[in-house]
Protein backbone atom coordinates (compact mmCIF):
# COMPACT_ATOMS: atom_id res chain seq x y z
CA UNK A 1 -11.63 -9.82 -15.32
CA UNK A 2 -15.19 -10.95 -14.75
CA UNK A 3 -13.41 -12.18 -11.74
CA UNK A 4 -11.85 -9.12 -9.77
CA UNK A 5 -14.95 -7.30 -10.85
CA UNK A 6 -17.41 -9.35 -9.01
CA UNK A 7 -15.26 -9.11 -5.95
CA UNK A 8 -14.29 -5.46 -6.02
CA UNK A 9 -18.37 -5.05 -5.43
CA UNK A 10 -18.38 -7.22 -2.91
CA UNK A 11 -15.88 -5.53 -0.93
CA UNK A 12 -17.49 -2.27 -2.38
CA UNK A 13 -21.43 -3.16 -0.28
CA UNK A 14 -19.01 -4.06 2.82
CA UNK A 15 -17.10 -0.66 2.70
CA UNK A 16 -20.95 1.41 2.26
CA UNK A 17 -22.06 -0.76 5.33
CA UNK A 18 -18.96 0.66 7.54
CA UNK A 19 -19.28 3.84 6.40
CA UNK A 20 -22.61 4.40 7.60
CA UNK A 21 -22.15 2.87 11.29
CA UNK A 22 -22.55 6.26 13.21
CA UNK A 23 -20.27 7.31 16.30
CA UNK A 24 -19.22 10.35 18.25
CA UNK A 25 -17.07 13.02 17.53
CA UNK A 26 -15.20 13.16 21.16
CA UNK A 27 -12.01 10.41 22.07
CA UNK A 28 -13.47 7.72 24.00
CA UNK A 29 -11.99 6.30 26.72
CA UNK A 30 -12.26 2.90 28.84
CA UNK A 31 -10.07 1.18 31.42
CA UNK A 32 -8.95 -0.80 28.54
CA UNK A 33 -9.55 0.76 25.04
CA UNK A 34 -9.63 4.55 23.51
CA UNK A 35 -11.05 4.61 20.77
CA UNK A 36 -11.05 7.51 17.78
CA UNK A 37 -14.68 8.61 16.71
CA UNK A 38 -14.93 10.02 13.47
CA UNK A 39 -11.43 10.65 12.93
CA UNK A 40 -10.41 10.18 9.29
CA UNK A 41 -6.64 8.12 9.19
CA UNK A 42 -4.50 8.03 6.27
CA UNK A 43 -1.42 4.90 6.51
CA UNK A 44 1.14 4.47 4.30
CA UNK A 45 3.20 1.23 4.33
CA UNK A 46 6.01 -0.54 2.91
CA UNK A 47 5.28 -4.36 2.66
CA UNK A 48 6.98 -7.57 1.76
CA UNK A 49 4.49 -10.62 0.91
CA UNK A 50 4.45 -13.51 -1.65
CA UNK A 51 2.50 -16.05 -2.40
CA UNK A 52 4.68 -18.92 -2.79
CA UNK A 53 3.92 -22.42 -3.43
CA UNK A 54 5.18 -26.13 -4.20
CA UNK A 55 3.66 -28.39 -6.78
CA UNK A 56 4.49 -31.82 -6.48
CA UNK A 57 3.20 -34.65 -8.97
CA UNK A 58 3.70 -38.12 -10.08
CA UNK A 59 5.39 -39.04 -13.96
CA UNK A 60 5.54 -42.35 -14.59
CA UNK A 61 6.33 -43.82 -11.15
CA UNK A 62 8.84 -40.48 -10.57
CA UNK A 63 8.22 -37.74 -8.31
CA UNK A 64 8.68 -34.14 -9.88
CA UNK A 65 8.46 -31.22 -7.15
CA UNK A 66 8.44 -27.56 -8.33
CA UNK A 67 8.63 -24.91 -5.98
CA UNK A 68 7.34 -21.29 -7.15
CA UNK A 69 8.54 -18.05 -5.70
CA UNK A 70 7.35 -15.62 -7.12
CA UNK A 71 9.16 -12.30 -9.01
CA UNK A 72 7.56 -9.40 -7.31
CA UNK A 73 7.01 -9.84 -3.30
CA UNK A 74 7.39 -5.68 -2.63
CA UNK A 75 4.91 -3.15 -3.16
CA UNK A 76 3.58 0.19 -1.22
CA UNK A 77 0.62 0.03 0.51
CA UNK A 78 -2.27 3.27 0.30
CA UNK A 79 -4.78 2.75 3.42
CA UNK A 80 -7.65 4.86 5.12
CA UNK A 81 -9.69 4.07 8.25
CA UNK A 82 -13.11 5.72 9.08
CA UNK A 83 -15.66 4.59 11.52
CA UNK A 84 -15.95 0.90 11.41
CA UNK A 85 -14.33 0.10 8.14
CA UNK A 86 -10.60 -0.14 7.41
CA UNK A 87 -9.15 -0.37 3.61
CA UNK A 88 -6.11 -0.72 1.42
CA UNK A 89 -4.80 -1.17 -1.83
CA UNK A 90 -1.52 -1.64 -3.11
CA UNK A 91 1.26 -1.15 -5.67
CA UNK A 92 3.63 -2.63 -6.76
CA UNK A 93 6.63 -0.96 -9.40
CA UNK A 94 9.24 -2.98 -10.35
CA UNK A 95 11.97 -0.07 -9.29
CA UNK A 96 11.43 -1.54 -5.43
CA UNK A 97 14.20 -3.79 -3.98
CA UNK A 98 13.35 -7.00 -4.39
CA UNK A 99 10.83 -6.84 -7.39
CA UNK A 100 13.21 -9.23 -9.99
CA UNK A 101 11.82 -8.15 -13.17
CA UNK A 102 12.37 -7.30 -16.47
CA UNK A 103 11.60 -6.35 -20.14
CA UNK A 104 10.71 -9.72 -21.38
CA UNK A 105 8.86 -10.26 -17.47
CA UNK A 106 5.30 -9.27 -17.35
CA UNK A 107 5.12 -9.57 -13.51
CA UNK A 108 2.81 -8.00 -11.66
CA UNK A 109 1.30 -8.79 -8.16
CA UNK A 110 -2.13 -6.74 -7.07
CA UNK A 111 -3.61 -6.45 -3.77
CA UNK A 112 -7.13 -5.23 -1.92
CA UNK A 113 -8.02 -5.51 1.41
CA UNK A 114 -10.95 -4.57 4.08
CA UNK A 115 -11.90 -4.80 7.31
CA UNK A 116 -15.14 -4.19 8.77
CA UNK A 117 -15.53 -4.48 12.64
CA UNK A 118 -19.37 -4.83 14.71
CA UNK A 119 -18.71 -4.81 18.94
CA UNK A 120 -17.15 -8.72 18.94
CA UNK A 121 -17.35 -9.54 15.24
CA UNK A 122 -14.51 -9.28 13.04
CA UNK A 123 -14.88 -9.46 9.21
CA UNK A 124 -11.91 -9.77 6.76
CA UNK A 125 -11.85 -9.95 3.47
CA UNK A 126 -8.83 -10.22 0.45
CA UNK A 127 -8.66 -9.80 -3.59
CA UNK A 128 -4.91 -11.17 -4.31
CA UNK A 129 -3.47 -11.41 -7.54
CA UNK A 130 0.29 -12.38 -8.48
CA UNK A 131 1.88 -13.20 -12.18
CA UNK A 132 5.50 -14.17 -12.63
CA UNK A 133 7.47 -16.75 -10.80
CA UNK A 134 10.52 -18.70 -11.25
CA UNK A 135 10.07 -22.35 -10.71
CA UNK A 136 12.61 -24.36 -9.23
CA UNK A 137 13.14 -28.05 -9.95
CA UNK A 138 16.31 -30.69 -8.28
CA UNK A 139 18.05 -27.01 -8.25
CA UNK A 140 17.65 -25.97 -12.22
CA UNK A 141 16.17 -22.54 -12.19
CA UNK A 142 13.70 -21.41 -14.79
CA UNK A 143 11.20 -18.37 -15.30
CA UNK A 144 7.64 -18.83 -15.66
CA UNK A 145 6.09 -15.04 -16.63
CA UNK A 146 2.75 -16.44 -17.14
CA UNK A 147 2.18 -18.46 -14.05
CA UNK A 148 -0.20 -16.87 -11.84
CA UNK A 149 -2.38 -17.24 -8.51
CA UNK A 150 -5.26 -15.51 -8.00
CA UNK A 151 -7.07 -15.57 -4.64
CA UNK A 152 -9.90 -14.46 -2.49
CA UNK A 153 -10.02 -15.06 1.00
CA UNK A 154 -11.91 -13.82 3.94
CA UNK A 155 -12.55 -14.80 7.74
CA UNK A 156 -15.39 -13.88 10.38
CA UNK A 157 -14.22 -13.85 13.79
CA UNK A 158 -15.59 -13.10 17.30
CA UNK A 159 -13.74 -12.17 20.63
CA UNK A 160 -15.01 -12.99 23.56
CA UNK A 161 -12.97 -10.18 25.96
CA UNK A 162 -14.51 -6.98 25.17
CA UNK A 163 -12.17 -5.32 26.86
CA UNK A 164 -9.74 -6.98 24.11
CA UNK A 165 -9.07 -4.35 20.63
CA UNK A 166 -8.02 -6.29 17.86
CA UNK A 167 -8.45 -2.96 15.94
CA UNK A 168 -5.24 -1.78 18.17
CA UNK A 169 -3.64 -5.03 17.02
CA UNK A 170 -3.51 -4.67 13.30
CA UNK A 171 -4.63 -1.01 12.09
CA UNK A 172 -4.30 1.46 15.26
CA UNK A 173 -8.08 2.46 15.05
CA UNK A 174 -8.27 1.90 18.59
CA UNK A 175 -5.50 1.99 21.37
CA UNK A 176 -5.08 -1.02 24.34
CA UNK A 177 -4.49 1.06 27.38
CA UNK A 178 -4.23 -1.70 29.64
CA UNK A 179 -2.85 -5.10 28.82
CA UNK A 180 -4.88 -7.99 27.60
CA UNK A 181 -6.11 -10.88 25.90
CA UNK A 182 -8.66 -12.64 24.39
CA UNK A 183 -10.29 -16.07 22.65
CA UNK A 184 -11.30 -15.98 19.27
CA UNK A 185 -13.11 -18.04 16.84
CA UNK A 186 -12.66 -18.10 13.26
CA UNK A 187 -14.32 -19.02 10.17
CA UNK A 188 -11.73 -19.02 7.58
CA UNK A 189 -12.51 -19.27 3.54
CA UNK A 190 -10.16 -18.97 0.36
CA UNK A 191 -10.56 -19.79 -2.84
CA UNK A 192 -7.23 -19.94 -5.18
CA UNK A 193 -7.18 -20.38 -9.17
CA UNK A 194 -3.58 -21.77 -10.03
CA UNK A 195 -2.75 -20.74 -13.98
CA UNK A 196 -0.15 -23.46 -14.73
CA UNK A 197 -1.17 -24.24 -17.86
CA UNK A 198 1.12 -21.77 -20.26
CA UNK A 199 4.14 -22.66 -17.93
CA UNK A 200 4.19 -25.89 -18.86
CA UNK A 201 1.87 -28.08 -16.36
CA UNK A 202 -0.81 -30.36 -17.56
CA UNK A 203 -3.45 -28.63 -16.15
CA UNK A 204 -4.98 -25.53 -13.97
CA UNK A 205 -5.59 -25.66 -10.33
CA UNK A 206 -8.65 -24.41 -8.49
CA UNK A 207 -8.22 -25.17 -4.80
CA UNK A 208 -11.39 -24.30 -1.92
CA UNK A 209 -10.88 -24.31 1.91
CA UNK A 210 -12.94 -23.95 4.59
CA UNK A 211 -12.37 -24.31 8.35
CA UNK A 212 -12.48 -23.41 11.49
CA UNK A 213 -9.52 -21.92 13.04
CA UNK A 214 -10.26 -21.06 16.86
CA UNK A 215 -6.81 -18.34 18.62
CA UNK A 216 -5.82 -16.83 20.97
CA UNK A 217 -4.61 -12.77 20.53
CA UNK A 218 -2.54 -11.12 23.33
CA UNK A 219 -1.68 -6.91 23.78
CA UNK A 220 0.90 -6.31 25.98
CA UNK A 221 1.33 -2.65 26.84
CA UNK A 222 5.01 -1.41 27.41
CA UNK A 223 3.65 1.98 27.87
CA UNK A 224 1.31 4.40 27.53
CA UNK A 225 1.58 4.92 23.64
CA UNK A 226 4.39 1.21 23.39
CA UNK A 227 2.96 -2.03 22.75
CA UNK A 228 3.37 -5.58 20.98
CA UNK A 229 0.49 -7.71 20.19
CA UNK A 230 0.58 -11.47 18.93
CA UNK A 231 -1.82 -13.96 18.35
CA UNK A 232 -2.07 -17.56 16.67
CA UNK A 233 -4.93 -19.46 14.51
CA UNK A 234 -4.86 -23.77 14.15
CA UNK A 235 -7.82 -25.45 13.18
CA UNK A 236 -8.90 -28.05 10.42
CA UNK A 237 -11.12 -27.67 8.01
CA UNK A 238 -12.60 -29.30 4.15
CA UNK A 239 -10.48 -28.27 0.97
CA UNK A 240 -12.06 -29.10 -2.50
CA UNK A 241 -9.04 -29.57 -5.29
CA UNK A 242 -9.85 -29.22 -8.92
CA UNK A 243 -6.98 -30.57 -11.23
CA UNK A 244 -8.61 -30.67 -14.81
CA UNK A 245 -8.88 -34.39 -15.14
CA UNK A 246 -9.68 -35.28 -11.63
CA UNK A 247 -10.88 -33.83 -8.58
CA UNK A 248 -11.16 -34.62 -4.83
CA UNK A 249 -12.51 -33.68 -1.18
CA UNK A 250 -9.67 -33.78 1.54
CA UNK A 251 -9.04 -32.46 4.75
CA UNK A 252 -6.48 -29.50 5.65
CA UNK A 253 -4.87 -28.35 8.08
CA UNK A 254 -4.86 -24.32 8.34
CA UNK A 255 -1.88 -22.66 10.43
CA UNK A 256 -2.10 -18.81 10.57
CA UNK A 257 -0.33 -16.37 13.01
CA UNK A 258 0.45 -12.75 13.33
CA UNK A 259 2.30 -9.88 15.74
CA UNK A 260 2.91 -6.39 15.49
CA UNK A 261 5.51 -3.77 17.28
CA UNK A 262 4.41 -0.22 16.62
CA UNK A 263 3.47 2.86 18.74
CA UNK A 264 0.20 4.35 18.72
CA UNK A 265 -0.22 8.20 19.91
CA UNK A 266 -3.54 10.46 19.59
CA UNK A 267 -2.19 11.89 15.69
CA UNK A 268 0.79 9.60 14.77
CA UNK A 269 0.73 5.68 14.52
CA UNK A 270 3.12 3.44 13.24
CA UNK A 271 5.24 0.05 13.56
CA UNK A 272 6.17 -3.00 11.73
CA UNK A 273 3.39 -5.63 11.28
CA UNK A 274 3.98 -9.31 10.72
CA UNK A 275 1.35 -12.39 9.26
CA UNK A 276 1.82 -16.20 8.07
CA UNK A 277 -1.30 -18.14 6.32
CA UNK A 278 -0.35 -22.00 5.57
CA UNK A 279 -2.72 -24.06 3.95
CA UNK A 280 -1.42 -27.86 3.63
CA UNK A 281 -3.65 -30.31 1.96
CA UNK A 282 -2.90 -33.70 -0.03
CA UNK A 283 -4.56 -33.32 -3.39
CA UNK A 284 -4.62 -36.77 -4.53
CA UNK A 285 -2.18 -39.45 -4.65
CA UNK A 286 -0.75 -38.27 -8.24
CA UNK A 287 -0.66 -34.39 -7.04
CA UNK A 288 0.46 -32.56 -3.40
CA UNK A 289 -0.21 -28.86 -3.25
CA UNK A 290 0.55 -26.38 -0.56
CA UNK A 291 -0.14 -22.44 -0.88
CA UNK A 292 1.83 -20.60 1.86
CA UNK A 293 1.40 -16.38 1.73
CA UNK A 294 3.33 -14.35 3.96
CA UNK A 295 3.40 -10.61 5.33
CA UNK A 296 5.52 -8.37 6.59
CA UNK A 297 4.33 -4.41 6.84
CA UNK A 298 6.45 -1.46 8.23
CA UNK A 299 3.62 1.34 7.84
CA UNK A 300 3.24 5.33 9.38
CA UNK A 301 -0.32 7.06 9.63
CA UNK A 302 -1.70 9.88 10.92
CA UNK A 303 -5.14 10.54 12.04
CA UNK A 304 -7.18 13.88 11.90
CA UNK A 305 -11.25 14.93 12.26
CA UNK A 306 -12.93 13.76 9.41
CA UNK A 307 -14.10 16.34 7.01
CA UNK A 308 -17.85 17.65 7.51
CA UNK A 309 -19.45 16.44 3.85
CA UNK A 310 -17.84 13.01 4.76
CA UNK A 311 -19.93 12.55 8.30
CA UNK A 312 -22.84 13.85 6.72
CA UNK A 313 -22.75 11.30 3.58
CA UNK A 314 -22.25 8.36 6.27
CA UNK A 315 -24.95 9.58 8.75
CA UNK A 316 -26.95 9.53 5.11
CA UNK A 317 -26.26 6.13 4.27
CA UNK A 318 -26.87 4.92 8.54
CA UNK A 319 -30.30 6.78 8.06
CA UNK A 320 -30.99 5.55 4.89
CA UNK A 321 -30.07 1.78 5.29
CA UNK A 322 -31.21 1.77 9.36
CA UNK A 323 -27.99 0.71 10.43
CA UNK A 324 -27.09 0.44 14.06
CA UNK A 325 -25.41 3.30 15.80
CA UNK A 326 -22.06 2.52 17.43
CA UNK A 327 -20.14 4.43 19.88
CA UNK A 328 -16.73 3.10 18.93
């Protein structure tokens, strides 16, 4: 608990620090981007994601490979943009297709995400939690209901085109109007607690990566409200293992990529958004672990003027904390 709690304030000092970025209340246009000053938007998604993984480990001179998928990969998603932050949480009943559960299966999978954006910089960060899998081993099937990952993860990245919108790429704050894209760099961090021990395994896993993951992001615009963006992260980084009896310091490779299809009109947004994170690492000799998540969104959202008490508390907290003004 002490866990999620620490990071929910994290993310919580992030949010306050969007929220008070000032901006105009007119649409703003470029040759490139139009962006949506102090409108208020309100998503709603339907998303597909796990966290699967394999374990594999040495008994006695034999190799034993589990692979864990996990029980609940569907939930709805609740989001809200204003100014320069963008956040989400997520549920996840077990009535949704997909979501194998049941009386004696205490699954549950938990989700919290933000976004905060300053002119090039991009700043991500993720609170992911997911109990009940069913491990597979030579093809026998068996439920683990207490296995469980729990995750934080985050990246800062910078673009170098500023006529480039990543913001039009993944949450429709802003709108490409011209096709184009961009270079960026990425430093990518996760930290992942593996609870194996009451499913059987020897001992926990707590795995740490860092890297740097430089990409290239591309918006192509079909039309004037059409458009498809994808992009692709590889890079290399450190990744600290901790097994219970032993520990060790290896390299990793880190493979990430996303693309979205949507529409994006003054009011009404929507579209079907796509993402893949890999992280492959040897853990020792006796033990191989790799941590795969992936994404898949179909969301709607509709964006309006942002109610008067809500500027005013923002321009309170830009004045209060001196942050800079934007005009984004």
């Amino acid at each position: 608990m002490r866990f999620y709690v620490n990071k929910i304030l994290v993310l919580l000092v992030f949010l306050f620090h969007g929220l008070g970025m000032a901006q105009n209340d007119s649409l703003q246009k470029s040759e490139y981007i139009q962006t949506f000053p102090n409108q208020l938007a309100m998503k709603v998604s339907y998303v597909i994601t796990e966290n699967r993984f394999s374990y594999n480990q040495k008994e006695d001179g034999q190799n034993r490979e589990f692979k864990a998928f996990p029980n609940k990969k569907n939930r709805i998603l609740l989001g809200i943009q204003y100014r320069a932050i963008e956040a989400n949480i997520g549920i996840s009943p077990s009535g949704l297709p997909g979501n194998r559960t049941s009386d004696s299966i205490d699954s549950k999978i938990y989700n919290l995400n933000a976004k905060g954006f300053y002119k090039g910089w991009i700043q991500t960060l993720t609170i992911y939690h997911q109990r009940g899998f069913t491990l597979e081993e030579n093809g026998e099937i068996r439920e683990a209901p207490f296995l469980e990952t729990n995750k934080f993860a985050g990246s800062t990245a910078y673009s170098f085109n500023e006529d480039f919108s990543f913001r039009a790429t993944i949450g429709q704050k802003e709108k490409q109007l011209k096709s184009v894209g961009s270079v960026l760099y990425k430093v990518s961090y996760d930290y992942t607690n593996f609870v194996l021990e009451s499913s059987g395994f020897e001992n926990n896993v707590n795995a740490l990566n860092l890297g740097i993951t430089p990409g290239y992001y591309y918006n192509y615009v079909f039309s004037e409200n059409l458009f498809l963006a994808a992009g692709v992260d590889v890079g290399f980084g450190l990744n600290y293992n901790d097994f219970g009896d032993n520990s060790i310091v290896s390299s990793v490779f880190l493979l990430g990529g996303s693309a979205t299809l949507g529409f994006n009109y003054d009011r009404f947004f929507g579209g079907v958004y796509t993402n893949l994170s890999m992280r492959n690492y040897q853990g020792s000799n006796r033990i191989k672990l790799n941590d795969n998540i992936r994404f898949v969104e179909f969301f709607i959202g509709y964006r309006f003027k942002a109610p008067k008490i809500l500027d005013k508390t923002a321009d309170k907290v830009n004045e209060t904390l001196r942050l800079p003004k934007l005009n984004d």
